[in-house]
C-alpha atoms as a PDB file:
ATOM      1  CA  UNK A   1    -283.299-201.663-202.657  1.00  0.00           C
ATOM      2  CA  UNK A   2    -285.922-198.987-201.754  1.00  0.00           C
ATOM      3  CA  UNK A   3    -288.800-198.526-199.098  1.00  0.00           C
ATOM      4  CA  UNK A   4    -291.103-200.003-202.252  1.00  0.00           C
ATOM      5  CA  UNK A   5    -288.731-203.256-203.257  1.00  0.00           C
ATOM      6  CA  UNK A   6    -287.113-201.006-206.193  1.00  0.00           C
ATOM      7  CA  UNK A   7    -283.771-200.270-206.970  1.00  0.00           C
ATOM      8  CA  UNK A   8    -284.352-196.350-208.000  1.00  0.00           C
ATOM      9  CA  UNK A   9    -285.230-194.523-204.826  1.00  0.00           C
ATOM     10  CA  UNK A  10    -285.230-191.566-206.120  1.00  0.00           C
ATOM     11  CA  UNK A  11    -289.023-191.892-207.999  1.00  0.00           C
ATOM     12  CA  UNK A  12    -289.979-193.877-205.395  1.00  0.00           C
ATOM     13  CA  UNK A  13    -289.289-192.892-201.546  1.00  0.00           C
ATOM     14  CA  UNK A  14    -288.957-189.181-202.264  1.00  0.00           C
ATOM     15  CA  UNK A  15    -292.906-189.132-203.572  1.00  0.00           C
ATOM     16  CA  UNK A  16    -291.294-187.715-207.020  1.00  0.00           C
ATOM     17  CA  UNK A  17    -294.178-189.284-209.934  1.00  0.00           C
ATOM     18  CA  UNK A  18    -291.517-190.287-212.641  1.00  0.00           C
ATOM     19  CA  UNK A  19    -292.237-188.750-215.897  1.00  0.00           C
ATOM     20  CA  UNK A  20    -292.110-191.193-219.617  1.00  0.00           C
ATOM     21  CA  UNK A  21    -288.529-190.891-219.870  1.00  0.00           C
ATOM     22  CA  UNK A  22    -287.826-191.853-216.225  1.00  0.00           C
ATOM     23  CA  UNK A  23    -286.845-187.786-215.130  1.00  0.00           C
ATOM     24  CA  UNK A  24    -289.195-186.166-212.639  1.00  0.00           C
ATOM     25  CA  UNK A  25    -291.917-184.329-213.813  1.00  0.00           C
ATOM     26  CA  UNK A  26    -292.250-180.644-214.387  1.00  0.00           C
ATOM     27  CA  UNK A  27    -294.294-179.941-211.196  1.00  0.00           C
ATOM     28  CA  UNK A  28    -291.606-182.510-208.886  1.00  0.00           C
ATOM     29  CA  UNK A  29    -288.948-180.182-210.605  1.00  0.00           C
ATOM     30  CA  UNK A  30    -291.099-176.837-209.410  1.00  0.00           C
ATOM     31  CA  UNK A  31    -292.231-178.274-206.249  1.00  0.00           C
ATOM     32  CA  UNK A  32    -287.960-179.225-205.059  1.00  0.00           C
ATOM     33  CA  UNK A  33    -287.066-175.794-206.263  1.00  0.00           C
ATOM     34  CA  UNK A  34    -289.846-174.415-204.124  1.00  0.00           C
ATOM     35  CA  UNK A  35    -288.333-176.222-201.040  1.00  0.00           C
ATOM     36  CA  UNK A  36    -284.675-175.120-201.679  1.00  0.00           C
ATOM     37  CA  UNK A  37    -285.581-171.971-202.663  1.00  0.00           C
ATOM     38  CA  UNK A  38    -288.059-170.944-199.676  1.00  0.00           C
ATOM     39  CA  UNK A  39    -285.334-169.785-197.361  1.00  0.00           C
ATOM     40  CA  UNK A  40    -284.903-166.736-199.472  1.00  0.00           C
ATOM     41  CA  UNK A  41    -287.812-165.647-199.826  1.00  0.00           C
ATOM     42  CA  UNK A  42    -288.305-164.131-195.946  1.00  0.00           C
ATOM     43  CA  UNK A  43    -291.551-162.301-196.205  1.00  0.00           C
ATOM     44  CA  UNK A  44    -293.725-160.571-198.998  1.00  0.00           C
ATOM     45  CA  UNK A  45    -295.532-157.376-198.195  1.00  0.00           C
ATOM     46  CA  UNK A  46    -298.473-155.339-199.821  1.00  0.00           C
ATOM     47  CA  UNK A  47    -298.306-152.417-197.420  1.00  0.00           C
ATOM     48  CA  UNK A  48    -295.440-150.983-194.890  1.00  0.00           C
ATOM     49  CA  UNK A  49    -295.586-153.436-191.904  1.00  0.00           C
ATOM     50  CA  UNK A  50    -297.845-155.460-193.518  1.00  0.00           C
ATOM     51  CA  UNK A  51    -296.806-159.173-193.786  1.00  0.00           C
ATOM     52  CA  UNK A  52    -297.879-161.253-196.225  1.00  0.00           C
ATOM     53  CA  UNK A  53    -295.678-164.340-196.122  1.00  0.00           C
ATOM     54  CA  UNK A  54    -293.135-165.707-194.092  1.00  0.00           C
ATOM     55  CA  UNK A  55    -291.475-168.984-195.465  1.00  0.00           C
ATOM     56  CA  UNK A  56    -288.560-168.862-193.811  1.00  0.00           C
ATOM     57  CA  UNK A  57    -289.961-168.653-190.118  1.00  0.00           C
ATOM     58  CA  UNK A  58    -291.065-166.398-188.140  1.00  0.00           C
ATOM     59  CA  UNK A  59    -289.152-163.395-188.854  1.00  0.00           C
ATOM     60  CA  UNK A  60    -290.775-160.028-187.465  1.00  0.00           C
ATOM     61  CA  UNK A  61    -292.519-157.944-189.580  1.00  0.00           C
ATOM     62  CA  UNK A  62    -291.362-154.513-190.550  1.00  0.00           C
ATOM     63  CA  UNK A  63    -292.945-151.353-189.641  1.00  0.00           C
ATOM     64  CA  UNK A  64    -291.625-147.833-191.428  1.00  0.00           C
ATOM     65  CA  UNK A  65    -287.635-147.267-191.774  1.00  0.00           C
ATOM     66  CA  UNK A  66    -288.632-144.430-188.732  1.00  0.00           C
ATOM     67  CA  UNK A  67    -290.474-147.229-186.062  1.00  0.00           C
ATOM     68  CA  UNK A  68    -288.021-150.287-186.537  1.00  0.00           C
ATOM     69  CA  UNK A  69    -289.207-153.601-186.307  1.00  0.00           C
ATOM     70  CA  UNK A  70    -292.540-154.653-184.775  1.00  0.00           C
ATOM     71  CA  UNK A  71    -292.769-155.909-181.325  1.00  0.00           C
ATOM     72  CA  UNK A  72    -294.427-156.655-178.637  1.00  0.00           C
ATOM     73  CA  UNK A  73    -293.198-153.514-176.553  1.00  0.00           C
ATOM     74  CA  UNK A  74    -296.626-151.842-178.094  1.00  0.00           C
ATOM     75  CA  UNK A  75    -300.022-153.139-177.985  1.00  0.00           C
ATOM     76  CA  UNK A  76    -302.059-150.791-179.696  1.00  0.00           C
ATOM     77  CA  UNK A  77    -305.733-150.314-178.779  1.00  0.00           C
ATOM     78  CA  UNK A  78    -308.776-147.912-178.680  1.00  0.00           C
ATOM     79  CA  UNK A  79    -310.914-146.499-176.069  1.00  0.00           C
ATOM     80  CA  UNK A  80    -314.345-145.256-177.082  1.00  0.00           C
ATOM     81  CA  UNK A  81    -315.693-142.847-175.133  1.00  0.00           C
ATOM     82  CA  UNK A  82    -319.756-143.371-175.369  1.00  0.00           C
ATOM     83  CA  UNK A  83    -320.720-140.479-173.789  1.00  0.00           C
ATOM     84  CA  UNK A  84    -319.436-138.428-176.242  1.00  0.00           C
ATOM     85  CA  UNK A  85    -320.348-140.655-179.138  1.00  0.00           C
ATOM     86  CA  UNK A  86    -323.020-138.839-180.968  1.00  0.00           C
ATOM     87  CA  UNK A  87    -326.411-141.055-182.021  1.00  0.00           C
ATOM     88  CA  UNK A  88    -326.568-139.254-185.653  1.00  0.00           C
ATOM     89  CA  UNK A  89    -322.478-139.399-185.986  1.00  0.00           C
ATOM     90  CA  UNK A  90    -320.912-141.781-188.993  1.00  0.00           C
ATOM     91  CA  UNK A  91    -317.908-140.001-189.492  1.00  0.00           C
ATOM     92  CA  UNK A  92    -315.879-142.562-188.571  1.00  0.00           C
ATOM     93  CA  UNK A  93    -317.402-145.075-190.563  1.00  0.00           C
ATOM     94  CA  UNK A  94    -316.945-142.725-193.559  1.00  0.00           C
ATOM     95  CA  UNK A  95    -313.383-142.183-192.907  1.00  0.00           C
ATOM     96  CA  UNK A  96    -312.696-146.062-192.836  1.00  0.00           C
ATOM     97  CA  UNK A  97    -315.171-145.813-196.201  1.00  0.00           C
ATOM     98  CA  UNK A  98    -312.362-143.401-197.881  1.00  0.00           C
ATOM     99  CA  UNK A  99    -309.417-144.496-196.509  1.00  0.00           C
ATOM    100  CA  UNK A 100    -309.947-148.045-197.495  1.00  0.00           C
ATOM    101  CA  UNK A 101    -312.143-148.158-200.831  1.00  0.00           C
ATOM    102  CA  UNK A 102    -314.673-149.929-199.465  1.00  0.00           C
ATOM    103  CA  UNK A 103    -318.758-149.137-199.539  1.00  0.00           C
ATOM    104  CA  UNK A 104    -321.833-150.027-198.863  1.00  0.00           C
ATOM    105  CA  UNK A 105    -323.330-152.260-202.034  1.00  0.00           C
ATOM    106  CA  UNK A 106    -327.076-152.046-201.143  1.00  0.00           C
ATOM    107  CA  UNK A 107    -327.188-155.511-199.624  1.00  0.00           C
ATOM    108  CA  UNK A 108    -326.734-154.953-195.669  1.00  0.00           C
ATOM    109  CA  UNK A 109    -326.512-158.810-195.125  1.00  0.00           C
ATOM    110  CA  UNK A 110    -323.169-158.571-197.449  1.00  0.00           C
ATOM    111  CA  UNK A 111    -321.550-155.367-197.499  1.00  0.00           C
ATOM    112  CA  UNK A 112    -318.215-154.724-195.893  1.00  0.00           C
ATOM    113  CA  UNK A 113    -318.095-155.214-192.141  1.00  0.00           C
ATOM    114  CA  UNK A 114    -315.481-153.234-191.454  1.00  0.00           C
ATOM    115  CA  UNK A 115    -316.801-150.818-188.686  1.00  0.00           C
ATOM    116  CA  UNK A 116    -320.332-150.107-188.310  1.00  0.00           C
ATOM    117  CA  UNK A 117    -322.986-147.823-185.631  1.00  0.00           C
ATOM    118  CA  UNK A 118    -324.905-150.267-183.166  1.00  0.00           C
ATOM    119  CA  UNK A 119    -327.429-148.723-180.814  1.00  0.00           C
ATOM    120  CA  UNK A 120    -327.298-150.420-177.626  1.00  0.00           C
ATOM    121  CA  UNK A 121    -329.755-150.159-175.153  1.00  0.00           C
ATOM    122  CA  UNK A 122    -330.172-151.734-170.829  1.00  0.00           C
ATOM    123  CA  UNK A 123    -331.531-150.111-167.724  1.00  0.00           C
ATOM    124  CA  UNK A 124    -333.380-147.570-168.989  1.00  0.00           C
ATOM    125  CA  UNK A 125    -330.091-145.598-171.192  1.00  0.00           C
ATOM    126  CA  UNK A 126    -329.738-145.749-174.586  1.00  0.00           C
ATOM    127  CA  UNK A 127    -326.214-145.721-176.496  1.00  0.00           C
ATOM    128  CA  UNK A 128    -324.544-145.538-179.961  1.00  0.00           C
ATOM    129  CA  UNK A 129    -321.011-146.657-180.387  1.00  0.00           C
ATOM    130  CA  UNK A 130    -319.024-147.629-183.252  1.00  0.00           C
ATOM    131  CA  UNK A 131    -318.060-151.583-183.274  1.00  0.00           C
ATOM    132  CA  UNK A 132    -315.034-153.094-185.092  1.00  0.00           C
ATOM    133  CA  UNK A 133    -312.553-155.445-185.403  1.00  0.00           C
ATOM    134  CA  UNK A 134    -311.685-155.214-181.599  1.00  0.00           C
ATOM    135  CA  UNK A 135    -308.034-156.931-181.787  1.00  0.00           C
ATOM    136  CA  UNK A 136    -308.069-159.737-179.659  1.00  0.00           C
ATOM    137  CA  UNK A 137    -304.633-160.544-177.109  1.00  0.00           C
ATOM    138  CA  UNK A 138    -306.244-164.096-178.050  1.00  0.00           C
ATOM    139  CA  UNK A 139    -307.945-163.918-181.472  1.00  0.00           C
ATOM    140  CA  UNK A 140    -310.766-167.020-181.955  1.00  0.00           C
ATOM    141  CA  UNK A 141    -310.141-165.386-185.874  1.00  0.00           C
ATOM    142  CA  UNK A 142    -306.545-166.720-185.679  1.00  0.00           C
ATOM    143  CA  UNK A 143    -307.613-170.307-184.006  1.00  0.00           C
ATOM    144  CA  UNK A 144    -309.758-171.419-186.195  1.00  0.00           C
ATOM    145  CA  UNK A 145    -308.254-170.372-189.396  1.00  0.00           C
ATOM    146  CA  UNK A 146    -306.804-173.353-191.427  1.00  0.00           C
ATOM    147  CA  UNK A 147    -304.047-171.800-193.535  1.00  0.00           C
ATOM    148  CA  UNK A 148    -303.163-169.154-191.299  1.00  0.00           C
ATOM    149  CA  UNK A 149    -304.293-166.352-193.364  1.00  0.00           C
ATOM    150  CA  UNK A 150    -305.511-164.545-190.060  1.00  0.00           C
ATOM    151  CA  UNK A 151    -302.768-163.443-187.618  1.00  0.00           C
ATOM    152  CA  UNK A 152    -301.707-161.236-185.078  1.00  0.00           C
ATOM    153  CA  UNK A 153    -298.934-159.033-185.015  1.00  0.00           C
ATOM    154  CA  UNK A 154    -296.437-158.303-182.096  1.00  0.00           C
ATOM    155  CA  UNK A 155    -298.137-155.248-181.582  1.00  0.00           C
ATOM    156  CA  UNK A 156    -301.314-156.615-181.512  1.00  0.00           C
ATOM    157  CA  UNK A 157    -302.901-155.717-184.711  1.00  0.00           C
ATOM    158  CA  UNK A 158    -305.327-159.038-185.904  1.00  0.00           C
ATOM    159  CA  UNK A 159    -304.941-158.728-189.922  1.00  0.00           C
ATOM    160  CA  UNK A 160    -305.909-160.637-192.720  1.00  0.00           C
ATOM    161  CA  UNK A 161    -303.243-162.178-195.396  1.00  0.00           C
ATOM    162  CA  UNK A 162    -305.168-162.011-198.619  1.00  0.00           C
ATOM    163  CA  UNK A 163    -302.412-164.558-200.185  1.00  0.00           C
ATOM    164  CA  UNK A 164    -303.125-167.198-197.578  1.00  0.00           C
ATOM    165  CA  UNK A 165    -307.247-166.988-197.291  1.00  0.00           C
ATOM    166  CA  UNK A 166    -309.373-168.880-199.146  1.00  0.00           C
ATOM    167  CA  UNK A 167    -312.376-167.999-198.680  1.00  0.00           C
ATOM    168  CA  UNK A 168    -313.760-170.648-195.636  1.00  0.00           C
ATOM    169  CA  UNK A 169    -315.104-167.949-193.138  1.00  0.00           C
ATOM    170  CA  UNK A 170    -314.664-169.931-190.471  1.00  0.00           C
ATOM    171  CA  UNK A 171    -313.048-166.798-188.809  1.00  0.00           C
ATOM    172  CA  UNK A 172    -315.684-165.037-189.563  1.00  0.00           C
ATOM    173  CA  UNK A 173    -318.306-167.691-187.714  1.00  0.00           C
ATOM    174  CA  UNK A 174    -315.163-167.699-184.766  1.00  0.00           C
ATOM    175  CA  UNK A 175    -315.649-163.427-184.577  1.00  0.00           C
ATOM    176  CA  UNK A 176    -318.212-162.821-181.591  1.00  0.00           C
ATOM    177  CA  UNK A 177    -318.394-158.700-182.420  1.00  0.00           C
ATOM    178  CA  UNK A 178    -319.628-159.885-185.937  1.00  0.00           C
ATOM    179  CA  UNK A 179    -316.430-157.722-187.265  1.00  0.00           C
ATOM    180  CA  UNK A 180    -315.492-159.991-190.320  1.00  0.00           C
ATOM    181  CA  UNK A 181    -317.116-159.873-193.920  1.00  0.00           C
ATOM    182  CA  UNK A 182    -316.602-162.151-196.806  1.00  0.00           C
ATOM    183  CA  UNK A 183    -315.864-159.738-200.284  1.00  0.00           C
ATOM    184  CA  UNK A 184    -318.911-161.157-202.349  1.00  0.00           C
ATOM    185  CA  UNK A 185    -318.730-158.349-205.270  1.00  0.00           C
ATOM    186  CA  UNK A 186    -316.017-157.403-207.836  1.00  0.00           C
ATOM    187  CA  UNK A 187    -313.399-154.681-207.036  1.00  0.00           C
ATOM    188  CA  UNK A 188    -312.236-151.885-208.487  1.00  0.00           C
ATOM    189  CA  UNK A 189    -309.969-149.042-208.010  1.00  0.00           C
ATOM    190  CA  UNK A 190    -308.107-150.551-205.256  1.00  0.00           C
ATOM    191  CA  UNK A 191    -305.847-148.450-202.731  1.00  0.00           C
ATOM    192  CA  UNK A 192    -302.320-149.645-202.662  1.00  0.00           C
ATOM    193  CA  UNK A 193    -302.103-149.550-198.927  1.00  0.00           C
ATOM    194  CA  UNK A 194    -305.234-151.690-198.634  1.00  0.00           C
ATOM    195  CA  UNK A 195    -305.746-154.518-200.637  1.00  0.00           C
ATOM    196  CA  UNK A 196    -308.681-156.020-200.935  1.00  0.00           C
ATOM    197  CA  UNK A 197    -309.779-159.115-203.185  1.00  0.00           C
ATOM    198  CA  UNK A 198    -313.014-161.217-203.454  1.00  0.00           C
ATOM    199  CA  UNK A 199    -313.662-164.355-201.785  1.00  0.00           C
ATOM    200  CA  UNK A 200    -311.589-163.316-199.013  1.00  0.00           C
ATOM    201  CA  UNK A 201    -312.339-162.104-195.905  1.00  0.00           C
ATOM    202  CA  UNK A 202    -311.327-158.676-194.523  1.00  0.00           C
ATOM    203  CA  UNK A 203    -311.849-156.660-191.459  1.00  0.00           C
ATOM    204  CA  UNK A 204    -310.200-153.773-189.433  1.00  0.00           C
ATOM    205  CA  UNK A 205    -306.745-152.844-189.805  1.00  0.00           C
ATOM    206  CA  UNK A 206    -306.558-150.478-187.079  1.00  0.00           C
ATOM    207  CA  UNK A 207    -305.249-148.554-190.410  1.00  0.00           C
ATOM    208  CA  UNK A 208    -301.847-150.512-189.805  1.00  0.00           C
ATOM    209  CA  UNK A 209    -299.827-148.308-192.391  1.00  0.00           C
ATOM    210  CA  UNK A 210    -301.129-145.346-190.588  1.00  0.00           C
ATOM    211  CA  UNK A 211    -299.675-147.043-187.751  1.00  0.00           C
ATOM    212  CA  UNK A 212    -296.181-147.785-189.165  1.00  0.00           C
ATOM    213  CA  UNK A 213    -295.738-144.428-190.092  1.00  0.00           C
ATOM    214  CA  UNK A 214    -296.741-143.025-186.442  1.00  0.00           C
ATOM    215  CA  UNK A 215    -300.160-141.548-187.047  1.00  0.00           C
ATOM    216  CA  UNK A 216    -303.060-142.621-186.268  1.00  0.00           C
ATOM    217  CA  UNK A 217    -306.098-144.261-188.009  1.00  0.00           C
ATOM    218  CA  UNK A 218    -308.304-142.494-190.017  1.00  0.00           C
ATOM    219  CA  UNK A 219    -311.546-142.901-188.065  1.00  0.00           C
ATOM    220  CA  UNK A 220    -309.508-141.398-184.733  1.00  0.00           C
ATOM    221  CA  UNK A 221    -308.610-138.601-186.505  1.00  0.00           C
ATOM    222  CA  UNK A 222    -312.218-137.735-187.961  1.00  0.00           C
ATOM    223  CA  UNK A 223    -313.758-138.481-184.487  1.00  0.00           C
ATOM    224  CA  UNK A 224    -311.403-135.550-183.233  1.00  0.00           C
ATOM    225  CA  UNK A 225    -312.456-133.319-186.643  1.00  0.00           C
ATOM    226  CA  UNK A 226    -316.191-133.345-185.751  1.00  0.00           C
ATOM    227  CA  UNK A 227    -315.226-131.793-182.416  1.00  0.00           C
ATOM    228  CA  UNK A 228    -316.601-135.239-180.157  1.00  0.00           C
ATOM    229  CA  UNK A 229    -313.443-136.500-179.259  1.00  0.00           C
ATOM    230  CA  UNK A 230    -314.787-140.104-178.710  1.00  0.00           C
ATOM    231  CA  UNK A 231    -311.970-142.354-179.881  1.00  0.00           C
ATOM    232  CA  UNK A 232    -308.563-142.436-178.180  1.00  0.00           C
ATOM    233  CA  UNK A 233    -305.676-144.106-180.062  1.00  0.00           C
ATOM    234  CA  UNK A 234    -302.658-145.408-178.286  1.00  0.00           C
ATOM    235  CA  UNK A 235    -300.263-148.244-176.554  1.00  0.00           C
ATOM    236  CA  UNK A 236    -301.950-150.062-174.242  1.00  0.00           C
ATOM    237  CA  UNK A 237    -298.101-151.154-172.626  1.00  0.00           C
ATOM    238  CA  UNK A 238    -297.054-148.121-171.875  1.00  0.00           C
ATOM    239  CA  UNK A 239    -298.608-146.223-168.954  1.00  0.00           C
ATOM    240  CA  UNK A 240    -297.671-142.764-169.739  1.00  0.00           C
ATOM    241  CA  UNK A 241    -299.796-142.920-172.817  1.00  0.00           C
ATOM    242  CA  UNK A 242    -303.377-141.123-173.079  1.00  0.00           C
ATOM    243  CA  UNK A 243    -305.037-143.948-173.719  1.00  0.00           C
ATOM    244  CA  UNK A 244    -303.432-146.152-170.663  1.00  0.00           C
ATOM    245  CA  UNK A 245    -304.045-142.753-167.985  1.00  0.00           C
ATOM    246  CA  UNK A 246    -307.717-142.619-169.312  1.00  0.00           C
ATOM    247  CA  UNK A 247    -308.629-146.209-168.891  1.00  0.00           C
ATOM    248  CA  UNK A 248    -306.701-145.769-165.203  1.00  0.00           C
ATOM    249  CA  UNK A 249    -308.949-143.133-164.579  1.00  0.00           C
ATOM    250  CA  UNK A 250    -311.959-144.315-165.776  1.00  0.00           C
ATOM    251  CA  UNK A 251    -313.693-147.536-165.951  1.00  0.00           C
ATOM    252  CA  UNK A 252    -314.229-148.710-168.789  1.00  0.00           C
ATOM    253  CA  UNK A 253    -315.274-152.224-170.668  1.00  0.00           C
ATOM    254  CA  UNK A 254    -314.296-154.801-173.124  1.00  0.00           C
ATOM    255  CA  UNK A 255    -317.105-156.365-175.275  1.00  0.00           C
ATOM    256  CA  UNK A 256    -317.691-160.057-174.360  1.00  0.00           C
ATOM    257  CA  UNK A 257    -314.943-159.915-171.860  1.00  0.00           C
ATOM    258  CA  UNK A 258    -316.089-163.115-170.463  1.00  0.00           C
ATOM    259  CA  UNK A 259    -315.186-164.848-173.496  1.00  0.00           C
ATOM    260  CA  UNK A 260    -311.437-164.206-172.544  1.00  0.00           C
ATOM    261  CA  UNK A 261    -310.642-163.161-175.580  1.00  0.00           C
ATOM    262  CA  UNK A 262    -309.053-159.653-173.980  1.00  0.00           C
ATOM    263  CA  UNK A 263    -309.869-156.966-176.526  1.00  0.00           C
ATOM    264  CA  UNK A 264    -307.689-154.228-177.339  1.00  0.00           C
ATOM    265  CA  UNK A 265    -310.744-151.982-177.956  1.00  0.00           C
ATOM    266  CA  UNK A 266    -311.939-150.449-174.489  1.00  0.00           C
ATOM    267  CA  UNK A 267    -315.294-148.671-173.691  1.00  0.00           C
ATOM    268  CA  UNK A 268    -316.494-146.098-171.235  1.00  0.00           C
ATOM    269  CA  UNK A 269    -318.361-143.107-170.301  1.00  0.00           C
ATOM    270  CA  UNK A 270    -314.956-140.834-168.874  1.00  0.00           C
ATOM    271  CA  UNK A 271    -314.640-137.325-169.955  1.00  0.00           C
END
């Protein structure tokens, strides 16, 4: 006899719904293959280093054939030199614009949040400084999020699974630098290496397939074109890079670092 005082346990203590003829139904038949088959299927990816899905566990995600695996020997981060951020200076918001496919829509209260200019002011100074996705050792994005669509990498990098979110925003209530947005308007002409898709939620990148092919993100590199020089790309672990001898040298901030959430995007006035 079964759990359920019948003979046939198999429609009735393996949840299966029975169809007319007494065989399982279409979706049971789906839903066991699903099971059996998930250990296959290791991870999906939209971009180089760019998990999507990981059914089998948590295998490590892949950077470029040149980089190996991903790992938590690198933290990647920024430092944001403020002194040398100039006030009337967007370029790299309009390199994250380009390299990305995003824009603004007219409707400041929904457009893309992906990095933006604030102008912050206290004892008498006046700053501007570019604000993004500041990719959190300990991510409130990630805690809250109920399918775990939001994630961190080994390396550090807080992304977005576009597979796995459905829309909630709950990370984007959870972000305290205001560095999420929720795609409200169609898309078109997507870029490959950054998919987007509305009634999801997107954010920063850090330009991870930049970063899995060794270069560095876009709005780094147009910082450096303009001739300021305020954004400094690098690995946070290792204390021969130029980022880790410059924060040494000078001090410098995280946003909100009270909040514990230990940003890997660093502010200061060093030269």
């Amino acid at each position: 006899m079964s759990c359920c005082g019948k003979s046939d346990k198999s429609s009735c203590c393996s949840g299966e719904k029975p169809s007319a003829f007494g065989e399982p139904s279409p979706l049971d038949t789906a839903r066991r293959w699903f099971l059996k088959s998930a250990a296959a299927f290791t991870t999906v990816a939209l971009a180089p280093g760019v998990t999507l899905m990981a059914f089998a566990g948590a295998a490590p995600a892949s950077a470029s054939p040149g980089r190996g695996p991903v790992t938590a020997k690198e933290r990647w981060g920024l430092l944001i030199d403020v002194a040398k951020c100039a006030d009337d200076c967007s370029a790299c918001v309009s390199a994250c614009s380009k390299e990305h496919g995003w824009k603004e829509t007219g409707h400041p209260l929904t457009d893309p949040q992906w990095i933006r200019k604030v102008t912050v002011s206290g004892k008498g100074a006046t700053a501007s400084l570019p604000v993004m996705c500041q990719h959190c050792a300990s991510p409130p994005c990630v805690d809250v999020c109920p399918t775990g669509a939001s994630f961190k990498r080994a390396d550090g990098i807080v992304l977005v699974d576009k597979h796995l979110c459905i829309g909630c925003r709950y990370c984007v209530m959870a972000c305290p630098y205001k560095a999420r947005s929720f795609v409200h308007e169609p898309l078109e002409d997507q870029l490959a290496h950054a998919p987007r898709g509305k009634g999801t939620v997107e954010s920063c990148t850090l330009c991870v397939h930049r970063v899995d092919e060794g270069r560095k993100p876009a709005c780094v590199e147009a910082c450096a074109a303009t001739g300021h020089g305020a954004m400094v790309f690098g690995d946070l672990n290792d204390p021969e890079s130029a980022i880790s001898k410059r924060i040494a040298q000078f001090p410098t901030h995280q946003l909100r670092a009270d909040l514990g959430c230990d940003p890997g995007v660093r502010y200061g006035t060093g030269s």
